[in-house]
C-alpha atoms as a PDB file:
ATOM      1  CA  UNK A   1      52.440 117.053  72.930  1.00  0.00           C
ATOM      2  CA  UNK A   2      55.978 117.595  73.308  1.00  0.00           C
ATOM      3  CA  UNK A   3      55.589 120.971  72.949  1.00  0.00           C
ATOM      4  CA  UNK A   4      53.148 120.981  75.990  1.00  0.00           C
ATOM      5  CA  UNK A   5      55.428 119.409  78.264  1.00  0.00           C
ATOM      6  CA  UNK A   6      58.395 121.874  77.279  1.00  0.00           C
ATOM      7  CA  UNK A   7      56.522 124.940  77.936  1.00  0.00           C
ATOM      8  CA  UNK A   8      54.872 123.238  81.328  1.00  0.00           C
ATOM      9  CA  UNK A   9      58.559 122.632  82.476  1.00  0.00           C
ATOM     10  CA  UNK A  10      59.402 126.373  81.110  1.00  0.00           C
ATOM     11  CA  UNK A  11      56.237 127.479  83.423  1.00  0.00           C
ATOM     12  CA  UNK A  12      56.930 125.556  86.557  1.00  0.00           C
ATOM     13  CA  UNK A  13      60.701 127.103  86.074  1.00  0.00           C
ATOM     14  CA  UNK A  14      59.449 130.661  85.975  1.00  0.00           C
ATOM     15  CA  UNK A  15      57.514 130.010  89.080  1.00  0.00           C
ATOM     16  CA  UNK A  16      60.458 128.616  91.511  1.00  0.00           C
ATOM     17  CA  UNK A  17      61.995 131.376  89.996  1.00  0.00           C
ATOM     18  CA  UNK A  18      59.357 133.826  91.398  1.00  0.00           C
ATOM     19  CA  UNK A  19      59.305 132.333  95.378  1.00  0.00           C
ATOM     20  CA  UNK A  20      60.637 134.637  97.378  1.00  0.00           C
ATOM     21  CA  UNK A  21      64.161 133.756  99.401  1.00  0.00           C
ATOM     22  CA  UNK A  22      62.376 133.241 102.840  1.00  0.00           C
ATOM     23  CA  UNK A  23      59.828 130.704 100.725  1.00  0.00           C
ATOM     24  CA  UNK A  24      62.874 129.216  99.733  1.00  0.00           C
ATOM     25  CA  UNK A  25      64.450 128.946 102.794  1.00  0.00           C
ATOM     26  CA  UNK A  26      61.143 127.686 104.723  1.00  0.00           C
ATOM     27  CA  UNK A  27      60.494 124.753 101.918  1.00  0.00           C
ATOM     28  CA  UNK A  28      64.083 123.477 102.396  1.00  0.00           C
ATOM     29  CA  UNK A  29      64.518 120.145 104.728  1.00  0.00           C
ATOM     30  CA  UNK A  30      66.573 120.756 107.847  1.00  0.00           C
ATOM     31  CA  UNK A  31      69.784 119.208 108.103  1.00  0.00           C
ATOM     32  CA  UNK A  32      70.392 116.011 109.393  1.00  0.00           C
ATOM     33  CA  UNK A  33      71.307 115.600 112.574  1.00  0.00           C
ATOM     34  CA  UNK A  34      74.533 113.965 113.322  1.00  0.00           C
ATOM     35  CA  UNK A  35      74.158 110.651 115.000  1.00  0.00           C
ATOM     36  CA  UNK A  36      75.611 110.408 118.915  1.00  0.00           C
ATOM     37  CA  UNK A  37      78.225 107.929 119.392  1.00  0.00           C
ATOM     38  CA  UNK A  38      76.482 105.229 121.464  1.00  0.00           C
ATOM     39  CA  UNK A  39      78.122 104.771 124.508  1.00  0.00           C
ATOM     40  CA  UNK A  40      78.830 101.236 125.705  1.00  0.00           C
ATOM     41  CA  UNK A  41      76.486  99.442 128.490  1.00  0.00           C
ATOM     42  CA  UNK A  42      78.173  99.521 131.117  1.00  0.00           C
ATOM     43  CA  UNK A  43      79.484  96.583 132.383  1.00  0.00           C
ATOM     44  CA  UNK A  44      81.259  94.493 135.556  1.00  0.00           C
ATOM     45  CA  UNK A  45      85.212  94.645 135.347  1.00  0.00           C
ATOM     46  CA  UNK A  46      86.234  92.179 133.681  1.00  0.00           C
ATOM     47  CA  UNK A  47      89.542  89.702 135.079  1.00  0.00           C
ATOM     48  CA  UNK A  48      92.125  88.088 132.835  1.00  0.00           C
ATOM     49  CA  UNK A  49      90.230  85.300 133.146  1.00  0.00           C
ATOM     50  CA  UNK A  50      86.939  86.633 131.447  1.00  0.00           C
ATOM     51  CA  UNK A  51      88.627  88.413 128.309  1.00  0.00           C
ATOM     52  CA  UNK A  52      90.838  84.587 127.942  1.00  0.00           C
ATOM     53  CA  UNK A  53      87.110  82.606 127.959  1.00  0.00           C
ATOM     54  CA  UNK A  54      85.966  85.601 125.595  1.00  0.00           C
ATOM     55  CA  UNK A  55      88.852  84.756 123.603  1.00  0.00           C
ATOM     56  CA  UNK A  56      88.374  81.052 123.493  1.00  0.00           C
ATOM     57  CA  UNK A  57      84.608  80.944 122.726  1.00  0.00           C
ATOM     58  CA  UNK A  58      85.349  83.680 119.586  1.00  0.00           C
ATOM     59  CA  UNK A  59      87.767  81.105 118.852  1.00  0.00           C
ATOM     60  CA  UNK A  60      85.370  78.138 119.190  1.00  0.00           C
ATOM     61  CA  UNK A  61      83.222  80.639 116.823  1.00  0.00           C
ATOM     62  CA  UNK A  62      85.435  80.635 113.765  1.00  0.00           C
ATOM     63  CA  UNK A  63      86.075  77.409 113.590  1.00  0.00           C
ATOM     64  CA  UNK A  64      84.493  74.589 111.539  1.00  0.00           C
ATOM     65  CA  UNK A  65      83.571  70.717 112.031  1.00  0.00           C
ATOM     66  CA  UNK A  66      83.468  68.537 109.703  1.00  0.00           C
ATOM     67  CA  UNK A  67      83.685  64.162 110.064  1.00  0.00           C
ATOM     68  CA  UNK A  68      86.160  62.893 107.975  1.00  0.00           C
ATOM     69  CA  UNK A  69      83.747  60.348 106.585  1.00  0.00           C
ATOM     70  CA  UNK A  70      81.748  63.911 105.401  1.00  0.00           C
ATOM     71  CA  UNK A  71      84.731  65.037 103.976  1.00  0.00           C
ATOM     72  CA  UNK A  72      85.651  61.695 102.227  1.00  0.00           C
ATOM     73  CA  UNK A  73      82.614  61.673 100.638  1.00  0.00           C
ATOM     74  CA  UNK A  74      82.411  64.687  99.371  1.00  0.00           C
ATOM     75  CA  UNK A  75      85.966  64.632  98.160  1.00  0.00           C
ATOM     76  CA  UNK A  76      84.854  60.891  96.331  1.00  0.00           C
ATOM     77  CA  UNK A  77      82.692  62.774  94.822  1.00  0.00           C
ATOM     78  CA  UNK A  78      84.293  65.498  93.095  1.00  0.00           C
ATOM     79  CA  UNK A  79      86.810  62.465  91.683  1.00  0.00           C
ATOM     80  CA  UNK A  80      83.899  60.687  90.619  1.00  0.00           C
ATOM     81  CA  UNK A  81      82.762  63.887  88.751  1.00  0.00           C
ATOM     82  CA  UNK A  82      86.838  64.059  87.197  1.00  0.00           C
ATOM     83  CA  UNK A  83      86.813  67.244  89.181  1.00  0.00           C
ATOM     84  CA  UNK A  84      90.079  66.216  90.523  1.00  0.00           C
ATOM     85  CA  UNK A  85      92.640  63.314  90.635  1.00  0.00           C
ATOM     86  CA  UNK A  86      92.666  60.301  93.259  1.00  0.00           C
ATOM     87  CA  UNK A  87      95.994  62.142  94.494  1.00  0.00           C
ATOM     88  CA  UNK A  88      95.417  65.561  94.541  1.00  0.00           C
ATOM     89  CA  UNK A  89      92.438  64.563  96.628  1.00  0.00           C
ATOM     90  CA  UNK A  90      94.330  62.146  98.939  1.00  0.00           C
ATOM     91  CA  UNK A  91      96.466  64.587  99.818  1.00  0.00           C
ATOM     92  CA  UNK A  92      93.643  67.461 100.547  1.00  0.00           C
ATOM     93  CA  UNK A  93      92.238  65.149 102.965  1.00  0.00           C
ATOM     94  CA  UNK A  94      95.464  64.574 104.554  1.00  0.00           C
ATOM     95  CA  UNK A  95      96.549  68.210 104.802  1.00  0.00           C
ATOM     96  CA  UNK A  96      92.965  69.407 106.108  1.00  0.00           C
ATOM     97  CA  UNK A  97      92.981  66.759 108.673  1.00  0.00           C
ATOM     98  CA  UNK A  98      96.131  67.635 109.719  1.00  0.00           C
ATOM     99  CA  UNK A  99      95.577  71.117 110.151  1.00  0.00           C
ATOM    100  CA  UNK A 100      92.133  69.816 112.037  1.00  0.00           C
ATOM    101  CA  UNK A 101      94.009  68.506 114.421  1.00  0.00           C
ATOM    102  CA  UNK A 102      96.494  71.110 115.082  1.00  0.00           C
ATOM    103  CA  UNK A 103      93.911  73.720 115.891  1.00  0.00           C
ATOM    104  CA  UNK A 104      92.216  70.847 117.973  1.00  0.00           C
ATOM    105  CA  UNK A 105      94.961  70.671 119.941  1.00  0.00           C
ATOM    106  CA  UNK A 106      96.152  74.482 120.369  1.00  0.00           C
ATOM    107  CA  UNK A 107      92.246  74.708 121.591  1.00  0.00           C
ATOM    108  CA  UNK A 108      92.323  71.927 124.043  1.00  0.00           C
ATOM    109  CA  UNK A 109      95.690  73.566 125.211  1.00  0.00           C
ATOM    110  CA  UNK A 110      94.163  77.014 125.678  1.00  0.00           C
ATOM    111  CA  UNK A 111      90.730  75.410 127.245  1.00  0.00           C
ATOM    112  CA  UNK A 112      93.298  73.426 129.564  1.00  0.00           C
ATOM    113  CA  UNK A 113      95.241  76.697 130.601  1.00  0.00           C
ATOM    114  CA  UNK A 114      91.562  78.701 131.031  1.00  0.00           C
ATOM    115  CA  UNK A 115      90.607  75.758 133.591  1.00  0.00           C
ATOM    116  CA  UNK A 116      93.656  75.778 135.744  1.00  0.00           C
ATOM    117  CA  UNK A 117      93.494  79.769 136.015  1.00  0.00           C
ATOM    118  CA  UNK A 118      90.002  79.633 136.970  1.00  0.00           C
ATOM    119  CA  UNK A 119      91.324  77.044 139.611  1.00  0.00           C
ATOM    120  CA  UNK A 120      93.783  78.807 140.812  1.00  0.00           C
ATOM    121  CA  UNK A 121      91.582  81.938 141.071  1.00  0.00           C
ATOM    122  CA  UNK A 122      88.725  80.611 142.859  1.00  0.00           C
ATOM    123  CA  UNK A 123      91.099  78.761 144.996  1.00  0.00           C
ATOM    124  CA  UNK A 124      92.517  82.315 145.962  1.00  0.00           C
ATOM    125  CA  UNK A 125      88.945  83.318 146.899  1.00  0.00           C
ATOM    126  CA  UNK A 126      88.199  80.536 148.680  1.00  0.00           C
ATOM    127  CA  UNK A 127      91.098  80.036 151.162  1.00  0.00           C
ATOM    128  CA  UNK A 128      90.518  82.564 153.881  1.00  0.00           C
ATOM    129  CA  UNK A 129      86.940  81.353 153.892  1.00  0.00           C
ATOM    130  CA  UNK A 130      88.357  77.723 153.691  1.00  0.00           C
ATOM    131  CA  UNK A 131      90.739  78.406 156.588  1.00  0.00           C
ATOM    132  CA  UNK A 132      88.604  80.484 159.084  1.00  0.00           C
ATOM    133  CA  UNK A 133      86.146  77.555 159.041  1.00  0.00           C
ATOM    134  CA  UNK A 134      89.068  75.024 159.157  1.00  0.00           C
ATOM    135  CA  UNK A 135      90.008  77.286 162.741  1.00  0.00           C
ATOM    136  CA  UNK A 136      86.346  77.367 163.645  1.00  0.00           C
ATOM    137  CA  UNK A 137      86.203  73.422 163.692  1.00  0.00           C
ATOM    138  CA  UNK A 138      89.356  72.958 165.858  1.00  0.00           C
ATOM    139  CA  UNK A 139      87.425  74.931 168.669  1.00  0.00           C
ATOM    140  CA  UNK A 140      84.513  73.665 168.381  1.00  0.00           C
ATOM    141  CA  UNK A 141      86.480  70.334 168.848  1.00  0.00           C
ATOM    142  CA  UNK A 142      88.314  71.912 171.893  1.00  0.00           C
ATOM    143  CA  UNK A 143      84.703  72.965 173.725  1.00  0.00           C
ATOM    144  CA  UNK A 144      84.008  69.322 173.265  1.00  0.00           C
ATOM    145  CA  UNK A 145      86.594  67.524 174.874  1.00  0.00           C
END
């Protein structure tokens, strides 16, 4: 039987052999196509204000929340199990909550400074419309005198 498949494989090499170059050439796959670079949608222009909310809610993104009672009791655990000491653990909890709060605080800080901008920037947009009616009242005040 082996003998079979030897010479089968020795007859299906003669006839590739025997195809012709253009038989070749026609049997072949084309080559792939190189993908176009997408382009972007296109989109609105975008103010200061838009990439810092971008920036906050990627920030909001990465971050995690846990309750320190969720922590504790995981942390109780792992003592429990002699995973790690009373300590070691103690001071985990303190250092994570720590650092909790320090990012709580830099994002309440940037969320704060996001809030007055947009103030400030819709106030901007708002005051010639806010004055002309403002003018537009004091005349129609005048007339009724």
């Amino acid at each position: 039987m082996a003998e079979k498949k030897q010479s089968g494989k020795a007859t299906k090499k003669a006839k590739a052999g025997s195809r012709s170059k253009k038989t070749k050439a026609a049997t072949r796959k084309p080559a792939a196509k190189k993908a176009k670079a997408r382009k972007p949608a296109p989109r609105k222009s975008t103010t200061g204000l838009d990439k810092s909310v971008e920036q906050f809610r990627e920030s909001l993104e990465r971050s995690v929340t846990l309750s320190r009672d969720r922590l504790q009791d995981v942390v109780d655990d792992a003592v429990k199990r002699g995973r790690i000491t009373r300590g070691d653990a103690e001071k985990m909890i303190s250092d994570l909550i720590k650092k909790g709060r320090r990012q709580t605080d830099s994002l309440l800080k940037e969320l704060e400074r996001l809030i007055r901008q947009a103030r400030k920037e819709v106030g901007g947009r708002s005051q010639p419309v806010r004055k002309q009616a403002t003018q537009a009242a004091r005349r129609a005040r005048k007339k009724l005198r």
